[in-house]
C-alpha atoms as a PDB file:
ATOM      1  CA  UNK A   1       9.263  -3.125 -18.567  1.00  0.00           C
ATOM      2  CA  UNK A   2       6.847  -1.920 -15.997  1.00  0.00           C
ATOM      3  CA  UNK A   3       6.295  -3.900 -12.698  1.00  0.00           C
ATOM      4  CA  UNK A   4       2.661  -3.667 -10.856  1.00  0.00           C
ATOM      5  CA  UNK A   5       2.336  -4.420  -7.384  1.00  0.00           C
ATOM      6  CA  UNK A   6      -1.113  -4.644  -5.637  1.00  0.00           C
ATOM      7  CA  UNK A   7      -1.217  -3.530  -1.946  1.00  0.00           C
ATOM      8  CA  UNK A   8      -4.073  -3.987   0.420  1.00  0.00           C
ATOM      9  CA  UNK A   9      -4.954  -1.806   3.100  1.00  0.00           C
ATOM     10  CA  UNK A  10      -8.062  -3.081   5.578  1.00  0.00           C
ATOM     11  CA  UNK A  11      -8.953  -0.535   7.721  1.00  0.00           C
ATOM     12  CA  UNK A  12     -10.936  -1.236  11.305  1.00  0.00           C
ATOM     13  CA  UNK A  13     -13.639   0.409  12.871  1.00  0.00           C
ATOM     14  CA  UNK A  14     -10.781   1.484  15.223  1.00  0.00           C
ATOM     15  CA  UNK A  15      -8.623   3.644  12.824  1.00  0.00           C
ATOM     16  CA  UNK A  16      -5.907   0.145  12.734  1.00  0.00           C
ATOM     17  CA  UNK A  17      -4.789   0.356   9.049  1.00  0.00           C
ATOM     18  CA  UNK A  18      -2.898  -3.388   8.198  1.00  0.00           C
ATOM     19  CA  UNK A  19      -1.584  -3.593   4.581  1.00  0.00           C
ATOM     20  CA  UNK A  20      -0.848  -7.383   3.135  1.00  0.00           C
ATOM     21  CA  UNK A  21      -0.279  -8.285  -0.620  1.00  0.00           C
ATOM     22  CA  UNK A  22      -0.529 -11.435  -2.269  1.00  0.00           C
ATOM     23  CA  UNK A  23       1.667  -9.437  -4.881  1.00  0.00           C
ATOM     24  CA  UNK A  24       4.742  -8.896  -2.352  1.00  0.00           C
ATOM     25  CA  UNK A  25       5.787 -12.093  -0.479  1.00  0.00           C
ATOM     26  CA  UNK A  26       6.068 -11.113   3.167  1.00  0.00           C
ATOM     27  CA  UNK A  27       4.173  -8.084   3.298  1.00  0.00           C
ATOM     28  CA  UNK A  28       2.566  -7.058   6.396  1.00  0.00           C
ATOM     29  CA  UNK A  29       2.513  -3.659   7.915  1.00  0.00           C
ATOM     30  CA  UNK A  30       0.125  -2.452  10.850  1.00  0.00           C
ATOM     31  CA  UNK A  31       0.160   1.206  12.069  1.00  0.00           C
ATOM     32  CA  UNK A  32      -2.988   3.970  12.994  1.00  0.00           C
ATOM     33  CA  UNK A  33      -1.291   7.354  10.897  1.00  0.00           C
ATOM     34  CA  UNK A  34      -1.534   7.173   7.352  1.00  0.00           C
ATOM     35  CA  UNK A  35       1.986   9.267   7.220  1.00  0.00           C
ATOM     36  CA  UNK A  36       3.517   6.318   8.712  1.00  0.00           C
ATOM     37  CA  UNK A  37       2.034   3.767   6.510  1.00  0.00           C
ATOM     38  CA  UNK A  38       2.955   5.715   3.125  1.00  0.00           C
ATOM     39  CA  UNK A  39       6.468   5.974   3.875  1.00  0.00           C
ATOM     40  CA  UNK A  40       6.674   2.182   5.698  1.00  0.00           C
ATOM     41  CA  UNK A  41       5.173   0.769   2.671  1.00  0.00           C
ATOM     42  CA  UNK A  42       7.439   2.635   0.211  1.00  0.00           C
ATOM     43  CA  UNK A  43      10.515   1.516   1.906  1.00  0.00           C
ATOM     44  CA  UNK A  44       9.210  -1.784   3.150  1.00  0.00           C
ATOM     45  CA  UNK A  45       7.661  -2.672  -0.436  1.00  0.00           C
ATOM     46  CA  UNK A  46      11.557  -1.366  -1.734  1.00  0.00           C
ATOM     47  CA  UNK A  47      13.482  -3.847   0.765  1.00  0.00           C
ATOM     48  CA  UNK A  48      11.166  -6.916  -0.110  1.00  0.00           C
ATOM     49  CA  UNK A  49      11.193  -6.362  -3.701  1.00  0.00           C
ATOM     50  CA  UNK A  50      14.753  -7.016  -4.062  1.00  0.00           C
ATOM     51  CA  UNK A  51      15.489  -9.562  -1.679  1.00  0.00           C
ATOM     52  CA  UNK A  52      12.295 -11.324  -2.082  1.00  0.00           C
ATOM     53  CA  UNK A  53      12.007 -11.091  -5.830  1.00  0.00           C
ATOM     54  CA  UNK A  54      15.583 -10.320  -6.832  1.00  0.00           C
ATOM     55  CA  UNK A  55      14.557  -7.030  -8.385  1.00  0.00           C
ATOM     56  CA  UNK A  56      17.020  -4.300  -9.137  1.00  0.00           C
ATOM     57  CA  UNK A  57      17.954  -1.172  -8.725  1.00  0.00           C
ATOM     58  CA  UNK A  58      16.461   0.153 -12.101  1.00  0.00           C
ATOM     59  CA  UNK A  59      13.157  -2.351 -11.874  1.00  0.00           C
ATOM     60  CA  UNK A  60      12.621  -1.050  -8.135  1.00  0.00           C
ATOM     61  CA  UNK A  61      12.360   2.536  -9.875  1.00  0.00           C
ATOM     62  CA  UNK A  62      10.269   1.371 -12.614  1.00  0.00           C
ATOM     63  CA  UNK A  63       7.905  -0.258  -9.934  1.00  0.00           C
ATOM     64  CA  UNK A  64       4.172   0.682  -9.403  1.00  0.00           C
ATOM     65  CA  UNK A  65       2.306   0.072  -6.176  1.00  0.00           C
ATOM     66  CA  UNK A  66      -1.318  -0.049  -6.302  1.00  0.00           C
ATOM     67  CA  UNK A  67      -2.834   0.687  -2.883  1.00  0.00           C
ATOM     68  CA  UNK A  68      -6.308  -0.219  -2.392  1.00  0.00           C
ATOM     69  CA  UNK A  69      -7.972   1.336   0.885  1.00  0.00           C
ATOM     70  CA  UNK A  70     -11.138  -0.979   2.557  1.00  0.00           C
ATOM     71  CA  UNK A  71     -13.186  -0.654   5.396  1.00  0.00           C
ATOM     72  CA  UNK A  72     -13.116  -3.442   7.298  1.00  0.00           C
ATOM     73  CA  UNK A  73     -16.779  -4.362   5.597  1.00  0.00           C
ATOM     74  CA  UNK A  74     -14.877  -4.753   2.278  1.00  0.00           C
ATOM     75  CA  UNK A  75     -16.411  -1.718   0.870  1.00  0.00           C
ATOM     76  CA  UNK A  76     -13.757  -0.069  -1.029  1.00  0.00           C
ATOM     77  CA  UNK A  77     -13.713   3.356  -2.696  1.00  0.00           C
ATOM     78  CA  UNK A  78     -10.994   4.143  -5.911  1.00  0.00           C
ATOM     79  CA  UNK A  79      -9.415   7.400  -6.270  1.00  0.00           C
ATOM     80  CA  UNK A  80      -5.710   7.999  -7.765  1.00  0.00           C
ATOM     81  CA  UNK A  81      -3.311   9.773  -5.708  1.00  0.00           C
ATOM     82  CA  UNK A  82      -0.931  12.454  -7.045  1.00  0.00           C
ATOM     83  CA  UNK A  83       1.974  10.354  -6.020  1.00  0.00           C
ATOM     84  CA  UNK A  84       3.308   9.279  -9.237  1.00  0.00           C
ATOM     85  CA  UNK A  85       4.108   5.660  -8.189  1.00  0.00           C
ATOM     86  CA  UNK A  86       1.546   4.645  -5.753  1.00  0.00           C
ATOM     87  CA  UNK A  87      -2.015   4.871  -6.424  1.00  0.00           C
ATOM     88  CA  UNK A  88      -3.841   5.149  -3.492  1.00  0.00           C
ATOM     89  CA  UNK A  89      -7.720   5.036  -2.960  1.00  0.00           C
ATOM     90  CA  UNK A  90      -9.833   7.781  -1.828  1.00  0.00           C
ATOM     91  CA  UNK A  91      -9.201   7.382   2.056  1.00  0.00           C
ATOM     92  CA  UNK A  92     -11.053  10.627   2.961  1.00  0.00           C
ATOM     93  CA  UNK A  93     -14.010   9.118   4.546  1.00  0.00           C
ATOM     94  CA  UNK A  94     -12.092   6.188   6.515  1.00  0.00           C
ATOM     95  CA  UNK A  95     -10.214   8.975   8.292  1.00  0.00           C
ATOM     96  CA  UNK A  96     -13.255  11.262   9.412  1.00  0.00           C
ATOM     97  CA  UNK A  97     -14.567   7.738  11.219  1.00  0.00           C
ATOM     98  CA  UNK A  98     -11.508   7.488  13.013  1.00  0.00           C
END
């Protein structure tokens, strides 16, 4: 059984990435390095999956995140990542603005 989790990311005109899902109860993560918010919202989205859903071990693993990148317009632009459990969109031109 395959869980799908969507993620959020809203990016402002002043490089602040905040990611929120209606998907994950309690969700929220703010940083400006897109390092930092990969590897927050793997282990954050791993911590709040099991004690907020009461997933385990073995779902956690078998757990997708879906990662959708938006300018703070709401224009949004899809590209999969090579990261074989989150998909993230095509950030490319939201970092050359920053």
């Amino acid at each position: 059984m395959s869980f799908e989790y969507a993620v959020d990311v809203r990016v402002g005109s002043d490089g602040v990435m905040t990611a929120t899902s209606d998907d994950i109860r309690g969700l929220v993560l703010e940083t400006t390095d897109l390092r930092e918010m990969c590897s927050e919202l793997l282990l954050v989205s791993e911590r709040l999956l099991r004690s907020n859903h009461g997933l385990t071990d073995q779902q956690v693993a078998d757990a997708e995140l879906h990662v959708n990148f938006k300018k703070a317009s709401g224009q949004a632009r899809r590209k999969r990542a090579p990261h074989p459990r989150v998909l993230f969109a095509d950030v490319s031109g939201l970092l050359e603005a920053a």
